[in-house]
N, C-alpha and C. Protein backbone atom coordinates (compact mmCIF):
# COMPACT_ATOMS: atom_id res chain seq x y z
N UNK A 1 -4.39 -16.46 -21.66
CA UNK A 1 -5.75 -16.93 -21.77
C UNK A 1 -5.87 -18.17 -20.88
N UNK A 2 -7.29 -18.50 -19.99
CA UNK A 2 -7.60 -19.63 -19.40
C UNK A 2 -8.74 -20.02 -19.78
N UNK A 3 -8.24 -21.50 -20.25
CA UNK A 3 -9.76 -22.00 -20.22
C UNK A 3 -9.56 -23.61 -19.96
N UNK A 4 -10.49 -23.80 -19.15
CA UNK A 4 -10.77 -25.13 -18.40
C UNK A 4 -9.42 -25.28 -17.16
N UNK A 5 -9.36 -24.37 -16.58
CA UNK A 5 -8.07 -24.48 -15.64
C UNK A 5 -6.64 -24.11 -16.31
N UNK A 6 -6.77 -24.15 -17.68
CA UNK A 6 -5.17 -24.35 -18.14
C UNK A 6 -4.76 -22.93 -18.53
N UNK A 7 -3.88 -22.52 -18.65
CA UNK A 7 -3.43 -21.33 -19.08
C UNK A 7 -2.18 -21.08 -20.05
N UNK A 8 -3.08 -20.26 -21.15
CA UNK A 8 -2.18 -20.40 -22.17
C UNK A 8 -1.46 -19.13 -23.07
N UNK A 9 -0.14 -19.12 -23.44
CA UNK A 9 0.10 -17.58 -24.24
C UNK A 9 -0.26 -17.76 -25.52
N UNK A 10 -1.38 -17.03 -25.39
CA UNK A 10 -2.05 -16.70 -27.39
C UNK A 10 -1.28 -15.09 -27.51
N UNK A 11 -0.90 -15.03 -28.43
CA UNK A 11 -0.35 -14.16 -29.74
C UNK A 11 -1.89 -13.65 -30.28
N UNK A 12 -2.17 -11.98 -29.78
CA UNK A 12 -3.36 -11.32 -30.73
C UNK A 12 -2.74 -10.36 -31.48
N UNK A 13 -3.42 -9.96 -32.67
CA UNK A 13 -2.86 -8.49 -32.87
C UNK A 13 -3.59 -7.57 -32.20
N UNK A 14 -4.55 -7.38 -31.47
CA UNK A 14 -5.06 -6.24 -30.62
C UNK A 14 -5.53 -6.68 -29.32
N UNK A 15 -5.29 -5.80 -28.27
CA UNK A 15 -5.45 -6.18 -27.01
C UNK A 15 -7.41 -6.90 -26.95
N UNK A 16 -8.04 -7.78 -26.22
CA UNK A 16 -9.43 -7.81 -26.32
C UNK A 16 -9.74 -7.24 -25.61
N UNK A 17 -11.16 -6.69 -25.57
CA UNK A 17 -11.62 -5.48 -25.07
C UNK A 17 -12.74 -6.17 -23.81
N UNK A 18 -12.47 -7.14 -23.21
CA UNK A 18 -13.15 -7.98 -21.87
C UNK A 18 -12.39 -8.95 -21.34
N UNK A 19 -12.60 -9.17 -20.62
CA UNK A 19 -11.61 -10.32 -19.83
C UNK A 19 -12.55 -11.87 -20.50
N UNK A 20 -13.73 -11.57 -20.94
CA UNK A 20 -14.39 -12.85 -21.33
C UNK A 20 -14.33 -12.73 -22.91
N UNK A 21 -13.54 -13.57 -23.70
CA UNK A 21 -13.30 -13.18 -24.86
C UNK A 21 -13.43 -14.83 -25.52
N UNK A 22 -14.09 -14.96 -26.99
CA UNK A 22 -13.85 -15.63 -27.54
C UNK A 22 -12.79 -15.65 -28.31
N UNK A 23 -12.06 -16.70 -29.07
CA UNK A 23 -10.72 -16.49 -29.74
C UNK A 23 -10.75 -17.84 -30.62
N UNK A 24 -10.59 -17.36 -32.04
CA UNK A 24 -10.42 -18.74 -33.10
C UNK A 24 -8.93 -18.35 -33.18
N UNK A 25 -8.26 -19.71 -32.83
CA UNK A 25 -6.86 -19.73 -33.09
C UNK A 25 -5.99 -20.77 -33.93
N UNK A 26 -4.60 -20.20 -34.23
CA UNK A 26 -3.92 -21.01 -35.07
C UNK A 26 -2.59 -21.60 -34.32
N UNK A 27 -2.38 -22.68 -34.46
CA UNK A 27 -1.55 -23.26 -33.59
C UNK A 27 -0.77 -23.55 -34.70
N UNK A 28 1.23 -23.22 -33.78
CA UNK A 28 2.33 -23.16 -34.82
C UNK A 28 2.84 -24.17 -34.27
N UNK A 29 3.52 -24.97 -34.51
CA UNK A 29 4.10 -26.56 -34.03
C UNK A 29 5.66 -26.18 -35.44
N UNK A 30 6.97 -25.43 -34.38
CA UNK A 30 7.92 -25.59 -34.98
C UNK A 30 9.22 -26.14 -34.14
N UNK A 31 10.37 -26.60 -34.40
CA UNK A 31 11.21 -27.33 -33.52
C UNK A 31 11.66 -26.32 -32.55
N UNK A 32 11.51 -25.11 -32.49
CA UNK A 32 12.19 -24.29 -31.50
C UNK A 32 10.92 -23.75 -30.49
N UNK A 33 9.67 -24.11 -30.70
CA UNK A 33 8.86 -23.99 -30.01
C UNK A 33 7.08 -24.37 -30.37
N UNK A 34 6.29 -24.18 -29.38
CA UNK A 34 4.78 -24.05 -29.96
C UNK A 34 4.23 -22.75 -29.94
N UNK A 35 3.41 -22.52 -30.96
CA UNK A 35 2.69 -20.55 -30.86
C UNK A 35 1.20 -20.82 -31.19
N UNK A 36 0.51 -20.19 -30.27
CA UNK A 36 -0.21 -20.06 -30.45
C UNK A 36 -0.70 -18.60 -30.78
N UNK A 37 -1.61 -18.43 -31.90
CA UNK A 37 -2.16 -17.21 -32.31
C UNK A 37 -3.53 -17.04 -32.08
N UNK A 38 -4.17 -16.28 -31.54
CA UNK A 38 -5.76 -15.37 -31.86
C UNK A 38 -6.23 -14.52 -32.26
N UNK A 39 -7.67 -14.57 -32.54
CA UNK A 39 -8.07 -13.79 -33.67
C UNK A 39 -9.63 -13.43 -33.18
N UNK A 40 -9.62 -12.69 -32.85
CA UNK A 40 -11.97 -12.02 -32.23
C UNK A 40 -12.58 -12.75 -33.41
N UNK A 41 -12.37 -12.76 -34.23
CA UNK A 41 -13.15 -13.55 -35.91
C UNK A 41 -12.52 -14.46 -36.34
N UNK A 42 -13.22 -15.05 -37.38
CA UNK A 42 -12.91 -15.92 -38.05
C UNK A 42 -12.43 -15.51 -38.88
N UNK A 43 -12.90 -14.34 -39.63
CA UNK A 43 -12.46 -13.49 -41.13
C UNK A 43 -11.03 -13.13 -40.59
N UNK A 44 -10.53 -12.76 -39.30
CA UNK A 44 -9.04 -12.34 -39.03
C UNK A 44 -8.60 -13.83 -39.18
N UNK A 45 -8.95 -15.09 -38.61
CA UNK A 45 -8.21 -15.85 -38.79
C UNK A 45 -8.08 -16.61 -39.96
N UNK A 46 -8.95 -16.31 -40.96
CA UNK A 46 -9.02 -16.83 -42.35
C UNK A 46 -7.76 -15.72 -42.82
N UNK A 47 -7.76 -14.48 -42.82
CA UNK A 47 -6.88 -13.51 -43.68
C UNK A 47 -5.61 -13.93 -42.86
N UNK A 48 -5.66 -14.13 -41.85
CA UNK A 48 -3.77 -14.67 -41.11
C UNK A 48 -3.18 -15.93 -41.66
N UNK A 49 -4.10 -17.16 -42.07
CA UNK A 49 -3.87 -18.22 -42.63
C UNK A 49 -3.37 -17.73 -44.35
N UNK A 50 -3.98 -17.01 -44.61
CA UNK A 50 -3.64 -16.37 -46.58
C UNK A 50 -2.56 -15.62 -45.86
N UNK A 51 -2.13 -14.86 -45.05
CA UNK A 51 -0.74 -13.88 -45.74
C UNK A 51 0.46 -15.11 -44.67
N UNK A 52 -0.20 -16.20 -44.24
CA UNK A 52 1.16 -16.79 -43.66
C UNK A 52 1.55 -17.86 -45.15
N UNK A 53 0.55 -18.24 -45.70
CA UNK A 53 0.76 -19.07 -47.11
C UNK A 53 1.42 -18.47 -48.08
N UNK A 54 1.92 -16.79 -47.74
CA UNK A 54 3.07 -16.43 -48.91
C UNK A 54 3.85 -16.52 -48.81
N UNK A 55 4.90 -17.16 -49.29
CA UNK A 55 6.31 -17.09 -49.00
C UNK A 55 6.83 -15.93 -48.46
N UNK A 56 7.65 -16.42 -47.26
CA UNK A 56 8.67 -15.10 -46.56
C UNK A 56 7.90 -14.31 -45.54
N UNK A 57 6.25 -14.97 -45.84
CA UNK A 57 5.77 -14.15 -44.59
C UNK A 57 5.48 -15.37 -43.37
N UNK A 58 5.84 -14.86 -42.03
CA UNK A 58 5.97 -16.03 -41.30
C UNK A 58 4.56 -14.83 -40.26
N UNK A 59 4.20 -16.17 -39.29
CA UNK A 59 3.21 -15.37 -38.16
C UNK A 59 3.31 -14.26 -37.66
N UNK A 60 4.92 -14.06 -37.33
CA UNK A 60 4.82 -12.43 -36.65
C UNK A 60 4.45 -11.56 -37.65
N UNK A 61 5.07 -11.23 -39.26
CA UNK A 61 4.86 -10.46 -39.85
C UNK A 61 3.19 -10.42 -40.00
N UNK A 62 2.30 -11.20 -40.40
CA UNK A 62 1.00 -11.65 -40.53
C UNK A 62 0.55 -10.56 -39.32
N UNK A 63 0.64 -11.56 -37.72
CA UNK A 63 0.22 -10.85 -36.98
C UNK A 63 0.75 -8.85 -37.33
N UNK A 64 1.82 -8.75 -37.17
CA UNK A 64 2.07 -6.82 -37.13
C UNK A 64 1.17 -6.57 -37.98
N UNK A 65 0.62 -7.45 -39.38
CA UNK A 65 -0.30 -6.90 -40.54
C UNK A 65 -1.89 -6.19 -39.75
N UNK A 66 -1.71 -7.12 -38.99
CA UNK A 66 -3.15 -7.23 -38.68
C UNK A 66 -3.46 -6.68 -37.14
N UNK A 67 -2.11 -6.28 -36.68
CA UNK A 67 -2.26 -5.68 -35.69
C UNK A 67 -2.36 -3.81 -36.22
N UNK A 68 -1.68 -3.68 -37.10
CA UNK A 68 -1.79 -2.21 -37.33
C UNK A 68 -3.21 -1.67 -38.53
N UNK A 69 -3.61 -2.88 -39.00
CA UNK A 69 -4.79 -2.25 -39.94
C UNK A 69 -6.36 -3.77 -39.15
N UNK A 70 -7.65 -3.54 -39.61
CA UNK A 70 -8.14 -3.97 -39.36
C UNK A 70 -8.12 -5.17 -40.47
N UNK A 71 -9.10 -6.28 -40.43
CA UNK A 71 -9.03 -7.42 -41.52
C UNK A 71 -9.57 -6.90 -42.66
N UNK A 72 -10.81 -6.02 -42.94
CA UNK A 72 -10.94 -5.59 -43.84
C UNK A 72 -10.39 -4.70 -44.67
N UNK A 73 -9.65 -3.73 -43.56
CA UNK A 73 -8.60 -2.94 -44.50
C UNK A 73 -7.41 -3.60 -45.32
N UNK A 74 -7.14 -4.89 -44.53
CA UNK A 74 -5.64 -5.24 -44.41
C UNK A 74 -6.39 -6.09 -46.07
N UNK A 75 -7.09 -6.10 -46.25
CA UNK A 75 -8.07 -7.53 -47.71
C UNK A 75 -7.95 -6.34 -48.62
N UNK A 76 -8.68 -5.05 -48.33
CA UNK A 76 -8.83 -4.15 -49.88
C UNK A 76 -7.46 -3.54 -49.71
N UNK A 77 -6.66 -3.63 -49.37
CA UNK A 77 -5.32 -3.50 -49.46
C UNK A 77 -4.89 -4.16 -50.44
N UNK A 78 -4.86 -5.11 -50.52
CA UNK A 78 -4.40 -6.37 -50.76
C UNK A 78 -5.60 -5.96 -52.37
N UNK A 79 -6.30 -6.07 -52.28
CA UNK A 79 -7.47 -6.23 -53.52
C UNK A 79 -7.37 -5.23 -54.46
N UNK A 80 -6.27 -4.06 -53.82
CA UNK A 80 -6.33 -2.34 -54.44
C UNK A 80 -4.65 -2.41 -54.47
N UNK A 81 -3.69 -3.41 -55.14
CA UNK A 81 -2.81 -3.17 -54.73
C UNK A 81 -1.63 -1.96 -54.01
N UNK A 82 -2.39 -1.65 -52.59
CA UNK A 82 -1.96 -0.65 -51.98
C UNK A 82 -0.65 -1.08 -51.02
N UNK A 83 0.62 -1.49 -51.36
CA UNK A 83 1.99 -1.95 -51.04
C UNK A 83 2.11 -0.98 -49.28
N UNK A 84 1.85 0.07 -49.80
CA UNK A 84 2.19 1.24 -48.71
C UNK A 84 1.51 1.16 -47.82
N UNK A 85 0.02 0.61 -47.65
CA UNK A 85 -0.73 0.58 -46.87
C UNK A 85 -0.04 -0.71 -45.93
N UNK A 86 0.26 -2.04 -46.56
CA UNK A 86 0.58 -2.87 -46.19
C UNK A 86 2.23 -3.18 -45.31
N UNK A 87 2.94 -2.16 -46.14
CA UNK A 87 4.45 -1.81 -45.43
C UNK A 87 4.39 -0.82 -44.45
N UNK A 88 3.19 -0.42 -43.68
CA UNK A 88 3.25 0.21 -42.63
C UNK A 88 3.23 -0.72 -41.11
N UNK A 89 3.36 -1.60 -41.29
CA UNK A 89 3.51 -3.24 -40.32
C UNK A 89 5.20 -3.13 -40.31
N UNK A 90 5.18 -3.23 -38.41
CA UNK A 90 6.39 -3.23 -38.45
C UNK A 90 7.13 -4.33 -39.06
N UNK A 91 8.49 -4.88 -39.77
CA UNK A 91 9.03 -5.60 -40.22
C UNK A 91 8.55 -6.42 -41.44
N UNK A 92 7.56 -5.13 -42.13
CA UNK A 92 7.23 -6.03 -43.47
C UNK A 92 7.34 -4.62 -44.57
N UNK A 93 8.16 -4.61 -45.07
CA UNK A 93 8.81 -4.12 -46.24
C UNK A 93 7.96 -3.94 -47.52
N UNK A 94 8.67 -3.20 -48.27
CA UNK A 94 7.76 -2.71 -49.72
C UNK A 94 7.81 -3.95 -50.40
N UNK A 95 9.20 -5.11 -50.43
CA UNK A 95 9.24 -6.09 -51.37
C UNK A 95 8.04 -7.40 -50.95
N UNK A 96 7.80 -7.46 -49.48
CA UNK A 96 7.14 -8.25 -49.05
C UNK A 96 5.58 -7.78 -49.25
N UNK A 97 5.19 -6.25 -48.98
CA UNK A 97 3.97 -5.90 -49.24
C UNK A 97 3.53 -6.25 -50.80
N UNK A 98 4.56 -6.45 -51.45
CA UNK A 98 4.37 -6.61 -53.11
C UNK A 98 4.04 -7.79 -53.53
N UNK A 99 4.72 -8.66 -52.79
CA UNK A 99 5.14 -10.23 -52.65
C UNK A 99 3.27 -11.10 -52.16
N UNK A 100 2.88 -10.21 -51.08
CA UNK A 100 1.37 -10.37 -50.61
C UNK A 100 0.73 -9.82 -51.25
N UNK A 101 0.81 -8.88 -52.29
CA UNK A 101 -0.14 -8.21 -53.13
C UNK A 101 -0.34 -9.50 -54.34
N UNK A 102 0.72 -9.74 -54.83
CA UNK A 102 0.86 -10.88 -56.14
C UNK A 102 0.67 -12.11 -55.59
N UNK A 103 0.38 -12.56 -54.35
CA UNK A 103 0.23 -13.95 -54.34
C UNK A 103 -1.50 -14.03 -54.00
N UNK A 104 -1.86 -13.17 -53.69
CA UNK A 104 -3.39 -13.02 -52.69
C UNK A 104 -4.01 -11.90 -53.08
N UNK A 105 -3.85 -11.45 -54.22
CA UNK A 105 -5.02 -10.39 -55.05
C UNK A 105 -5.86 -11.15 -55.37
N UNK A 106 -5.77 -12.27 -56.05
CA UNK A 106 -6.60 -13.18 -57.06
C UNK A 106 -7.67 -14.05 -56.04
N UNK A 107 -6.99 -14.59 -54.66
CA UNK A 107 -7.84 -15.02 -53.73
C UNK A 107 -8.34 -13.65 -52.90
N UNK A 108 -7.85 -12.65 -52.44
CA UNK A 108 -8.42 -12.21 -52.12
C UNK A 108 -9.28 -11.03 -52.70
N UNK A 109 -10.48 -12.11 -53.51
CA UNK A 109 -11.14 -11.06 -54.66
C UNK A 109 -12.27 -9.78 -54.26
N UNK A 110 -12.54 -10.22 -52.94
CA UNK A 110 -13.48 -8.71 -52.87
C UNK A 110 -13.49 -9.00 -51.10
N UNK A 111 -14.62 -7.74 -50.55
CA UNK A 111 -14.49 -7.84 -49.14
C UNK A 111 -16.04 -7.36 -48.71
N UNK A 112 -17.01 -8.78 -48.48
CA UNK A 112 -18.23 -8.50 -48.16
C UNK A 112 -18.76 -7.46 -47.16
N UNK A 113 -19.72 -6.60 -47.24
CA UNK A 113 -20.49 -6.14 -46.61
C UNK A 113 -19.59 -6.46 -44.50
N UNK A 114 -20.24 -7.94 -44.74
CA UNK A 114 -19.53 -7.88 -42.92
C UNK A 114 -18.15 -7.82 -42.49
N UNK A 115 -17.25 -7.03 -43.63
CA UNK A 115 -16.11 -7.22 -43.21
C UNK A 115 -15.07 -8.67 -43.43
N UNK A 116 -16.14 -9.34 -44.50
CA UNK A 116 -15.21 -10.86 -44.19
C UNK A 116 -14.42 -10.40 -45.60
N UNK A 117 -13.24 -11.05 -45.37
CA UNK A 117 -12.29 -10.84 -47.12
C UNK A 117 -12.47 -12.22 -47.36
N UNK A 118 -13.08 -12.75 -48.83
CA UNK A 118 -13.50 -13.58 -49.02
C UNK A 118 -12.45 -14.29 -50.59
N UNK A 119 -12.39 -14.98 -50.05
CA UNK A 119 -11.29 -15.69 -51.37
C UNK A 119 -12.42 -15.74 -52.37
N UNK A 120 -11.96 -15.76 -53.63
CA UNK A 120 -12.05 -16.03 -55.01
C UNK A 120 -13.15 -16.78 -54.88
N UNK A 121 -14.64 -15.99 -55.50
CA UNK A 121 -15.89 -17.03 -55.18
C UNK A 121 -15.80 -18.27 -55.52
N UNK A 122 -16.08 -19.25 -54.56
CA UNK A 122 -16.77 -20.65 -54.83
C UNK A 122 -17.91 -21.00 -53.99
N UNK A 123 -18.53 -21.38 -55.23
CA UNK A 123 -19.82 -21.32 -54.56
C UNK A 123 -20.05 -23.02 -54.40
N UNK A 124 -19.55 -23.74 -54.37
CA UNK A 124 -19.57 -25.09 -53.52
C UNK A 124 -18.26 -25.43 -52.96
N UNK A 125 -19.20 -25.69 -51.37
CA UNK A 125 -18.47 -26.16 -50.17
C UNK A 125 -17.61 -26.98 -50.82
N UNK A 126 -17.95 -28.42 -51.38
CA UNK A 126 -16.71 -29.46 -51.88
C UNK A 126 -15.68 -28.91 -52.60
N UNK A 127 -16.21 -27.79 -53.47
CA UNK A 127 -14.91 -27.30 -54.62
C UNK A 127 -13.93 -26.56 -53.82
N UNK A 128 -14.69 -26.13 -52.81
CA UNK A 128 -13.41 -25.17 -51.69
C UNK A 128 -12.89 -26.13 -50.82
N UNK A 129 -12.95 -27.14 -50.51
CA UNK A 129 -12.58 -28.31 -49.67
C UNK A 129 -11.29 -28.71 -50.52
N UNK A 130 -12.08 -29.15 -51.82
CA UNK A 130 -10.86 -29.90 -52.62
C UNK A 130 -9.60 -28.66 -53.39
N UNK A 131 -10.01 -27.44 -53.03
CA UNK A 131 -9.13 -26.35 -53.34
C UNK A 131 -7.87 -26.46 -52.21
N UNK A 132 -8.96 -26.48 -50.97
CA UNK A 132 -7.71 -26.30 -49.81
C UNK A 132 -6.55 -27.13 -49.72
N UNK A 133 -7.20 -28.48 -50.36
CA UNK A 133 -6.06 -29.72 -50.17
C UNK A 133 -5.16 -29.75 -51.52
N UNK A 134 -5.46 -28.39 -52.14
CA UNK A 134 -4.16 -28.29 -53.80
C UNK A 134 -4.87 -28.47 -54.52
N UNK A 135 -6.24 -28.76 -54.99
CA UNK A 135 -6.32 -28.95 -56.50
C UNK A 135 -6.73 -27.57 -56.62
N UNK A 136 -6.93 -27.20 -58.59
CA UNK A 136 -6.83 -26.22 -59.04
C UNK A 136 -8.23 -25.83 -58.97
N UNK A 137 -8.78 -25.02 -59.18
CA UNK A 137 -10.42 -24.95 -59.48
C UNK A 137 -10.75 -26.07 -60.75
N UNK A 138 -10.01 -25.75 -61.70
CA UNK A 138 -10.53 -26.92 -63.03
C UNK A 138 -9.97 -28.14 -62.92
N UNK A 139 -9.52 -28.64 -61.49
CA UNK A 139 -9.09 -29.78 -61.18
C UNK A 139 -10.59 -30.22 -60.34
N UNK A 140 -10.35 -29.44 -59.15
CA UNK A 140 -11.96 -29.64 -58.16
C UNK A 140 -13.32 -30.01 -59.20
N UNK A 141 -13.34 -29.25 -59.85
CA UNK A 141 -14.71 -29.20 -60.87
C UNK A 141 -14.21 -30.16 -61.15
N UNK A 142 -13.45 -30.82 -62.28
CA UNK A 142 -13.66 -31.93 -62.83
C UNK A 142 -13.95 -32.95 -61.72
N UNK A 143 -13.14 -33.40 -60.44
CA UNK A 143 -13.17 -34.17 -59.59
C UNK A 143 -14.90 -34.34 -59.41
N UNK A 144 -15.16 -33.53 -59.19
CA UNK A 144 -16.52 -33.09 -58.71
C UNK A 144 -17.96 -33.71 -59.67
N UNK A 145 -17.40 -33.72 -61.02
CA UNK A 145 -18.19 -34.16 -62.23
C UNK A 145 -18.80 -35.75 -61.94
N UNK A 146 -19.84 -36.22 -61.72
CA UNK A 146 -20.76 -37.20 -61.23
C UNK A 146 -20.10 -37.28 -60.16
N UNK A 147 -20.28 -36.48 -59.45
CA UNK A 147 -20.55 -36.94 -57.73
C UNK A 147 -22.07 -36.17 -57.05
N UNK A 148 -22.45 -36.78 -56.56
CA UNK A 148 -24.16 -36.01 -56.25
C UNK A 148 -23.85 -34.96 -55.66
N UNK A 149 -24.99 -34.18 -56.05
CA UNK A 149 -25.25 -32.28 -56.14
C UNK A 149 -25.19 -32.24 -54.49
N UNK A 150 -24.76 -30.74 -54.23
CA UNK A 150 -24.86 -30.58 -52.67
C UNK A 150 -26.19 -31.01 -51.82
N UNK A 151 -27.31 -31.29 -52.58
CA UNK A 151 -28.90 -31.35 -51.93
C UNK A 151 -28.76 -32.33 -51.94
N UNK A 152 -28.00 -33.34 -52.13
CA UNK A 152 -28.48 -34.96 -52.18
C UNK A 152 -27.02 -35.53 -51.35
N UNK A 153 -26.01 -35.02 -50.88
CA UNK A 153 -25.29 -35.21 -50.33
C UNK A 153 -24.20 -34.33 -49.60
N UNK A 154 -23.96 -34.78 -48.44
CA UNK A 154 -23.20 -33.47 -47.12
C UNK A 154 -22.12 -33.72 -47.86
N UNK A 155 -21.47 -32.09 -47.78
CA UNK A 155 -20.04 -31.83 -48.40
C UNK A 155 -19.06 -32.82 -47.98
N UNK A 156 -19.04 -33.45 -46.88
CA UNK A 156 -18.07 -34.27 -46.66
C UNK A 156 -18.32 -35.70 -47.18
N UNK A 157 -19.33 -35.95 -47.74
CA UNK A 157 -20.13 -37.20 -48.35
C UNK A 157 -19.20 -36.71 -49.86
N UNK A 158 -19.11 -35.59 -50.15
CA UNK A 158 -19.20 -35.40 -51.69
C UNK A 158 -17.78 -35.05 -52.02
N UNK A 159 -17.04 -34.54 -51.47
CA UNK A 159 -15.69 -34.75 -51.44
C UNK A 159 -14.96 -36.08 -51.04
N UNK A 160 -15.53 -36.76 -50.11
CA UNK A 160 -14.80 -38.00 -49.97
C UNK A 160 -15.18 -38.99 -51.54
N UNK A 161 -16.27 -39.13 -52.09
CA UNK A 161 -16.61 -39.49 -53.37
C UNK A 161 -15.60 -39.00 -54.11
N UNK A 162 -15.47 -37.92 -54.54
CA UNK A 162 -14.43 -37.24 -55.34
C UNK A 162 -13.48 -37.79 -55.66
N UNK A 163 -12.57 -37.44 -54.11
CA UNK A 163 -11.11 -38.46 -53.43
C UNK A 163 -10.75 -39.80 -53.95
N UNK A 164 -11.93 -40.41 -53.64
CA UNK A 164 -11.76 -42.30 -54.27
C UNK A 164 -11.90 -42.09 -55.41
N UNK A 165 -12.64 -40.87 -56.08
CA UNK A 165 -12.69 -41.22 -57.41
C UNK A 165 -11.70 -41.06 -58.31
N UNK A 166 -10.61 -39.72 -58.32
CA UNK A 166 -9.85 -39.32 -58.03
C UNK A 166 -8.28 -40.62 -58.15
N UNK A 167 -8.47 -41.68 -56.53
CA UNK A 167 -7.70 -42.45 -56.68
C UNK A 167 -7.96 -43.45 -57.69
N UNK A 168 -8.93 -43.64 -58.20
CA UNK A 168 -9.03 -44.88 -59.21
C UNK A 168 -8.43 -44.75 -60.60
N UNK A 169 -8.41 -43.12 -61.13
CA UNK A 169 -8.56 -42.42 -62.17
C UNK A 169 -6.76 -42.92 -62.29
């Protein structure tokens, strides 16, 4: 991939279908090297971020996931615990397809209309903010308890409230 003069090796699971391609990517920063990964969507790069967060599954396996099924298949897979569907990726096994079934059924609770696989509804931006950084859902909610409603303050207004509040507690 080039962009702005520079040229770079992104990691896809499917070839892109133009030479002019957008790409949301995930950048790997490990001591034996840097990787970069891409994804045509966001929903591929949201579902590559959930099956690299299970233990034992590292980027390549993720990527083969998602190179041999699409993102939506690779989610009601996952939502239908279908192991077999998922161990058809080269180098990911029945114990590992099982392993991604039990860690990411529960987030990955259904698969909208556009194809997006959508974690475990939350329906406020801050409660999914303060999810991402570890708290529990009945941790976020409480955090969340007198801090102003999303209409009276930007999610990042209302999570940083939280945070301090949080540290005082």
């Amino acid at each position: 991939m080039e962009t702005a003069g520079v040229g770079y090796k992104v990691f896809v699971p499917r070839q892109p279908e133009s030479d002019d391609v957008v790409l949301f990517t995930h950048h790997v920063v490990r001591e034996d090297g840097q990787f970069l990964f891409g994804f045509g969507t966001r929903e591929e790069l949201a579902l590559f971020e959930m099956l690299i967060s299970v233990n034992g599954v590292g980027p390549k396996a993720a990527l083969a996931i998602l190179s041999v099924s699409r993102a939506v298949d690779v989610a009601a897979a996952i939502a239908a615990g279908d192991a077999a569907a998922l161990a058809r990726a080269p180098g990911v096994g029945k114990k590992t397809a099982e392993r991604l079934i039990v860690d990411l059924r529960g987030k990955v609770a259904k698969v909208s209309d556009s194809g997006l696989p959508t974690a475990a509804p939350v329906e406020d931006e801050a409660a999914a903010a303060l999810q991402a950084l570890g708290y529990t859902p009945a941790e976020a909610a409480a955090a969340l308890r007198g801090v102003p409603s999303a209409g009276m303050a930007s999610t990042e207004e209302r999570v940083t409230f939280a945070l301090r509040k949080a540290v005082r507690v």
